[in-house]
C-alpha atoms as a PDB file:
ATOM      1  CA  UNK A   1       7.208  16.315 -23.937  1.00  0.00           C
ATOM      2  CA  UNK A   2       6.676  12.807 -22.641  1.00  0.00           C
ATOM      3  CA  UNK A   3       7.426   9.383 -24.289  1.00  0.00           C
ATOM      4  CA  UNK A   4       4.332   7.737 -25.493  1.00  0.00           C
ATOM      5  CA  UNK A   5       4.061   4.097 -25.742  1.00  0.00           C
ATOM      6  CA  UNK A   6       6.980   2.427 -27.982  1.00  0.00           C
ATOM      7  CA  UNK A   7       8.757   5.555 -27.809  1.00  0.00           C
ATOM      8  CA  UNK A   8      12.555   5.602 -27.961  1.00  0.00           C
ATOM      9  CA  UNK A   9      14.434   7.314 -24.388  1.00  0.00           C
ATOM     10  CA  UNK A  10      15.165  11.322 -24.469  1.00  0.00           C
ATOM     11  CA  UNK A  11      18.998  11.113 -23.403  1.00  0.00           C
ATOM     12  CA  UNK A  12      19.352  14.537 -24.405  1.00  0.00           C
ATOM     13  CA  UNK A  13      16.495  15.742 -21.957  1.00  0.00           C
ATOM     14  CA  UNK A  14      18.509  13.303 -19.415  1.00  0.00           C
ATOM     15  CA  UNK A  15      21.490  15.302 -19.757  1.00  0.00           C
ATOM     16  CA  UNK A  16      20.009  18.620 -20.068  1.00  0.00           C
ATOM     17  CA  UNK A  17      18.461  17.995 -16.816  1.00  0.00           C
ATOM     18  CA  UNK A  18      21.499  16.641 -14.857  1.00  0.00           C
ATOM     19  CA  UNK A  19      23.802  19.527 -16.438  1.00  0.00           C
ATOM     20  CA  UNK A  20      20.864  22.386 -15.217  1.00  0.00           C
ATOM     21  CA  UNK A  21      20.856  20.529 -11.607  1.00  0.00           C
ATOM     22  CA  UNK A  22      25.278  20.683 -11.577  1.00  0.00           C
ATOM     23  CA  UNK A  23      24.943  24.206 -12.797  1.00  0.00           C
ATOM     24  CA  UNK A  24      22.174  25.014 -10.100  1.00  0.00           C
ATOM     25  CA  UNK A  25      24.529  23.763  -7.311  1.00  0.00           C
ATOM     26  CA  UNK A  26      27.749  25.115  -8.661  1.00  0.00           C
ATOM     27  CA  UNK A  27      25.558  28.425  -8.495  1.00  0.00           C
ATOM     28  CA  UNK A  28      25.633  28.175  -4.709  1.00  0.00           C
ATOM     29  CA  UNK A  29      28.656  25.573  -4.319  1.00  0.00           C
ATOM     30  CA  UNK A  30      30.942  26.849  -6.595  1.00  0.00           C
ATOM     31  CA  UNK A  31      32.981  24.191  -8.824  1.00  0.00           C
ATOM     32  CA  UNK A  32      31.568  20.757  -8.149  1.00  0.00           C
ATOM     33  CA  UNK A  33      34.704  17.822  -8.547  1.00  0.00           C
ATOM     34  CA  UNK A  34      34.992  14.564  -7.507  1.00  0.00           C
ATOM     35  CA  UNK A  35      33.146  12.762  -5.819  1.00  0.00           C
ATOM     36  CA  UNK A  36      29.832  15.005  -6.991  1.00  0.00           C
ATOM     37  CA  UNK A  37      27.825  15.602  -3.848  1.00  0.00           C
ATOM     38  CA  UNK A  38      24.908  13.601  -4.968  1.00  0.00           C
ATOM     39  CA  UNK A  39      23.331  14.135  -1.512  1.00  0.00           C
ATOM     40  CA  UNK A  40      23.688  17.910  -1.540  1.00  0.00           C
ATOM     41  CA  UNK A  41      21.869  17.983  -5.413  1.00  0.00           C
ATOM     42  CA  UNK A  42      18.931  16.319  -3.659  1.00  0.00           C
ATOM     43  CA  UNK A  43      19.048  19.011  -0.789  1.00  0.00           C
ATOM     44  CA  UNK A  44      19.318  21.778  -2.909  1.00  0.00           C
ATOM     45  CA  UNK A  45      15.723  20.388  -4.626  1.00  0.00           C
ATOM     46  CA  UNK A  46      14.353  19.851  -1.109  1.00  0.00           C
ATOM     47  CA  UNK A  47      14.563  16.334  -0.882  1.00  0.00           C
ATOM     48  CA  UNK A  48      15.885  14.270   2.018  1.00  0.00           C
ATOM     49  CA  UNK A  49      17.449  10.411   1.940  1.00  0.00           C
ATOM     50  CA  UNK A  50      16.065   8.122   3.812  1.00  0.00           C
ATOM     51  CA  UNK A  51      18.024   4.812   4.325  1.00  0.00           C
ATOM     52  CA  UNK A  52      15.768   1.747   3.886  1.00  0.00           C
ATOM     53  CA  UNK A  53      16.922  -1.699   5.761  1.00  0.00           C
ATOM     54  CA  UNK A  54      13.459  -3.560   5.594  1.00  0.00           C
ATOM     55  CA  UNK A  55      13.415  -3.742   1.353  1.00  0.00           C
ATOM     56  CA  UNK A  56      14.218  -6.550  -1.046  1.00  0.00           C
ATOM     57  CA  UNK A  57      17.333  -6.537  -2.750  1.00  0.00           C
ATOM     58  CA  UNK A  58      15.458  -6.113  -5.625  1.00  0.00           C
ATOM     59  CA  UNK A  59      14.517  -2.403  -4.458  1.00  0.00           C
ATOM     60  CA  UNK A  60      17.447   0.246  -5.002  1.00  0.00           C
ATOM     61  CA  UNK A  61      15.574   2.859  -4.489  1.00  0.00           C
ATOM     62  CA  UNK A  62      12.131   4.729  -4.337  1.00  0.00           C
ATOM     63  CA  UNK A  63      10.643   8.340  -4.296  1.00  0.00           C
ATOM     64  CA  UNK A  64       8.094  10.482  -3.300  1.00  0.00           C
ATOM     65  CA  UNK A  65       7.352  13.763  -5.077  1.00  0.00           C
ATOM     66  CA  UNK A  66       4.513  14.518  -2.476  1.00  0.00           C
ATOM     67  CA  UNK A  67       6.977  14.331   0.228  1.00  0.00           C
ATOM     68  CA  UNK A  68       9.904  14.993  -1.062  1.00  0.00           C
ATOM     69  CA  UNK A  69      11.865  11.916   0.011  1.00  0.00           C
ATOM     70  CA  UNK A  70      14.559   9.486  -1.659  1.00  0.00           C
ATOM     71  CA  UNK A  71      14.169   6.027  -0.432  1.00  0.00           C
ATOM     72  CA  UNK A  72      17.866   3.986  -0.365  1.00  0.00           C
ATOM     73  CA  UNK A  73      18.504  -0.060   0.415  1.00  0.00           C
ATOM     74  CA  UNK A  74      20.641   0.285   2.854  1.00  0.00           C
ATOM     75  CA  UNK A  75      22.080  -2.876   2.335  1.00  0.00           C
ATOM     76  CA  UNK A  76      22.891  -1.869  -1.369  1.00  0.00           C
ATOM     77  CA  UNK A  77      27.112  -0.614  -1.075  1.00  0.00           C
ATOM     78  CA  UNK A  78      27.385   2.970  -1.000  1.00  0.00           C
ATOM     79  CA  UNK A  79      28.185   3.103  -4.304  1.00  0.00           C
ATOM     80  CA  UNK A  80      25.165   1.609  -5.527  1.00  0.00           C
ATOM     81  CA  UNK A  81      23.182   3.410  -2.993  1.00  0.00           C
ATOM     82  CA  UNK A  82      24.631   6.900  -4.834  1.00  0.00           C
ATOM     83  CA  UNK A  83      23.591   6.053  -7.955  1.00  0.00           C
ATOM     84  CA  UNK A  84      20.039   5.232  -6.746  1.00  0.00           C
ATOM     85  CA  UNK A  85      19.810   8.882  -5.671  1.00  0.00           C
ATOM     86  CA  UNK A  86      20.784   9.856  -8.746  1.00  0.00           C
ATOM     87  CA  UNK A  87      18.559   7.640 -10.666  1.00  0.00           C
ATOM     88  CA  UNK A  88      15.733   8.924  -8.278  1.00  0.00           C
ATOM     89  CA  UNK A  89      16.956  12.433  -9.012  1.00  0.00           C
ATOM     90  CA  UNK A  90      16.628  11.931 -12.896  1.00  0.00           C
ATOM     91  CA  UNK A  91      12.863  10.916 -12.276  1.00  0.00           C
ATOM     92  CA  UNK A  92      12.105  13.948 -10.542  1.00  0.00           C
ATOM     93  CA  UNK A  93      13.974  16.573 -12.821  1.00  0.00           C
ATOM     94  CA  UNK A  94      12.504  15.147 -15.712  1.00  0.00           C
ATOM     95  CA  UNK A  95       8.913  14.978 -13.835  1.00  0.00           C
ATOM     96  CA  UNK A  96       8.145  11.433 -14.780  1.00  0.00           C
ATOM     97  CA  UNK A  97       5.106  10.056 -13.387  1.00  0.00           C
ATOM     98  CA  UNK A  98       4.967   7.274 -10.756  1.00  0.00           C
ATOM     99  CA  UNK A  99       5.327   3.688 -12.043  1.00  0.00           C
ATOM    100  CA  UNK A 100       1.848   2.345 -10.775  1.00  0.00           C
ATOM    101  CA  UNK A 101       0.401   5.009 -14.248  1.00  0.00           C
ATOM    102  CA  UNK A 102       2.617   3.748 -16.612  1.00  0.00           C
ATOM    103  CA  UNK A 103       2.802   0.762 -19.048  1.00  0.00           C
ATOM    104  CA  UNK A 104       5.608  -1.344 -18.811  1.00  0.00           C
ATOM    105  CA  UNK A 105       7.169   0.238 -21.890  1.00  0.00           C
ATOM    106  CA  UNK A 106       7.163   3.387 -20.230  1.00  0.00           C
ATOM    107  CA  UNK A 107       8.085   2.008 -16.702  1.00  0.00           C
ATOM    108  CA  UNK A 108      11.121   1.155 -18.762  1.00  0.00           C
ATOM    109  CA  UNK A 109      12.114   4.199 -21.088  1.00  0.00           C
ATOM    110  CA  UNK A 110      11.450   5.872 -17.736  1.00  0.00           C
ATOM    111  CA  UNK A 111      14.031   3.984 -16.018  1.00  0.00           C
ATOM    112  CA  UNK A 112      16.747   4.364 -18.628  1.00  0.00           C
ATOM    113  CA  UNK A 113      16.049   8.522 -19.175  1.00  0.00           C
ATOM    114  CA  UNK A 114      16.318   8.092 -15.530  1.00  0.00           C
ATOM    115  CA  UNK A 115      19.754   6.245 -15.435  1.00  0.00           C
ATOM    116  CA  UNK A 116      20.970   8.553 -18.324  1.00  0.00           C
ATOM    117  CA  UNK A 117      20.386  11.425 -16.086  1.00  0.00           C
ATOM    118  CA  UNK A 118      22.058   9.751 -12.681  1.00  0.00           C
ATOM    119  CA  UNK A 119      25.168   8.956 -14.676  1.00  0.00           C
ATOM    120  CA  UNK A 120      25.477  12.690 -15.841  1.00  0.00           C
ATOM    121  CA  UNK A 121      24.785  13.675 -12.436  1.00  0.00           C
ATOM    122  CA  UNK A 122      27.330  11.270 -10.865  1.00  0.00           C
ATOM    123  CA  UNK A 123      29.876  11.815 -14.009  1.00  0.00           C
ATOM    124  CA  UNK A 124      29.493  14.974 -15.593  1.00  0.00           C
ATOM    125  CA  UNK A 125      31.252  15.328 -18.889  1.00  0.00           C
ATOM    126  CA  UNK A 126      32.633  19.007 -18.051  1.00  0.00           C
ATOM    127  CA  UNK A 127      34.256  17.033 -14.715  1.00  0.00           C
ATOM    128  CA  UNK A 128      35.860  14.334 -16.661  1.00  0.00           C
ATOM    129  CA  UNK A 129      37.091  16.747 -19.473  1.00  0.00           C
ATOM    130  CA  UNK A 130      38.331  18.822 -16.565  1.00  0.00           C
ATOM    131  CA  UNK A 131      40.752  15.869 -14.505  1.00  0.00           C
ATOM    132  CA  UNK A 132      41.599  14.465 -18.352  1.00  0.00           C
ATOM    133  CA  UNK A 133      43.010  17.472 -19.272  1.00  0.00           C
ATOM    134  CA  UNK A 134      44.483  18.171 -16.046  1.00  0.00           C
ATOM    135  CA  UNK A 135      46.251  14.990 -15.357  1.00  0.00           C
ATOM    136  CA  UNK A 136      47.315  13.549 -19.198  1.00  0.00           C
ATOM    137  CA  UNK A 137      47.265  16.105 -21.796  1.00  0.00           C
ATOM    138  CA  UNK A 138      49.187  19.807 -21.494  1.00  0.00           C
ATOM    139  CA  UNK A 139      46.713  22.582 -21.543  1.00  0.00           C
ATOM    140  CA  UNK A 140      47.395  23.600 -24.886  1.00  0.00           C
ATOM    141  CA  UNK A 141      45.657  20.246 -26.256  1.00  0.00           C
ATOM    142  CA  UNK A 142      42.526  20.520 -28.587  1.00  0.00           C
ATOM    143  CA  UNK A 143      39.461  20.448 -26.465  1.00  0.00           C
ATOM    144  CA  UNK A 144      41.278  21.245 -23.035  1.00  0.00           C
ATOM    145  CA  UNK A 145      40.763  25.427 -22.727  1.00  0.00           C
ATOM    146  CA  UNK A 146      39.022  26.496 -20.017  1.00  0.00           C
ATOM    147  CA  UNK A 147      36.236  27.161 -21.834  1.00  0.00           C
ATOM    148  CA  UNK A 148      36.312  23.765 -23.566  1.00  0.00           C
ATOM    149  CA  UNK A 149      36.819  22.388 -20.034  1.00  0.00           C
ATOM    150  CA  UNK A 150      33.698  24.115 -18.534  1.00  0.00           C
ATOM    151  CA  UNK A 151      30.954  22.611 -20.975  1.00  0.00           C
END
């Protein structure tokens, strides 16, 4: 279901749709850990980054759903430029239309689904529990099983 105007952002669509991408990947991967392989999520949908060097450092990032490409500022740090994928990722999984149809209030909800969902792609929950558990609490701690470690 879409936002309609004044509508509040669908985090939990966000990070439904991040955690079904990770799962996806791990599918073919096996275990994803750090750093997530942002670029290889995009792949695996069948889109390809292209580094931009003729934007505004206003632009992070761009995409087209007709071609299948991620637009990056390549003068953004890597870092940023990550997250843009990401962010462009979270439009795509949760099939948001392109900005030039959409009010400014739902340019905007847009944008933050779409941020929701490139932080749960870049941070997944399951992957923090995991190197938490792993690095300051013994195994036998509430919450870090291996089954509490893989949601």
């Amino acid at each position: 279901m879409k936002p309609g105007p004044g509508s509040a952002p669908r985090f939990d669509l966000a990070t439904d749709a991040a955690a079904g991408a990770l799962a996806r990947l791990e599918g073919v991967a096996g275990s994803v850990g750090p750093p997530v392989p942002i670029e290889r999520i995009a792949a695996a949908l069948g889109y390809r980054i292209v580094i931009l060097q003729a934007v505004p450092d206003e632009v992070s990032g761009l995409v087209s759903t007709k071609e299948r490409l991620i637009g990056v500022n390549g003068l953004h740090h890597p870092h940023r430029r990550r997250f843009t994928v990401g962010h462009e990722l979270g439009h795509v999984l949760l099939g948001h239309p392109p900005e030039s149809r959409c009010s400014p209030v739902r340019v905007r909800t847009f944008n933050l689904e779409a941020d929701c969902c490139a932080s749960d792609l870049l941070i997944p929950v399951s992957l923090l529990r995991r190197i938490f558990c792993a690095t300051w609490l013994p195994p036998s701690s509430p919450g870090c099983s291996m089954s509490a470690s893989r949601r």
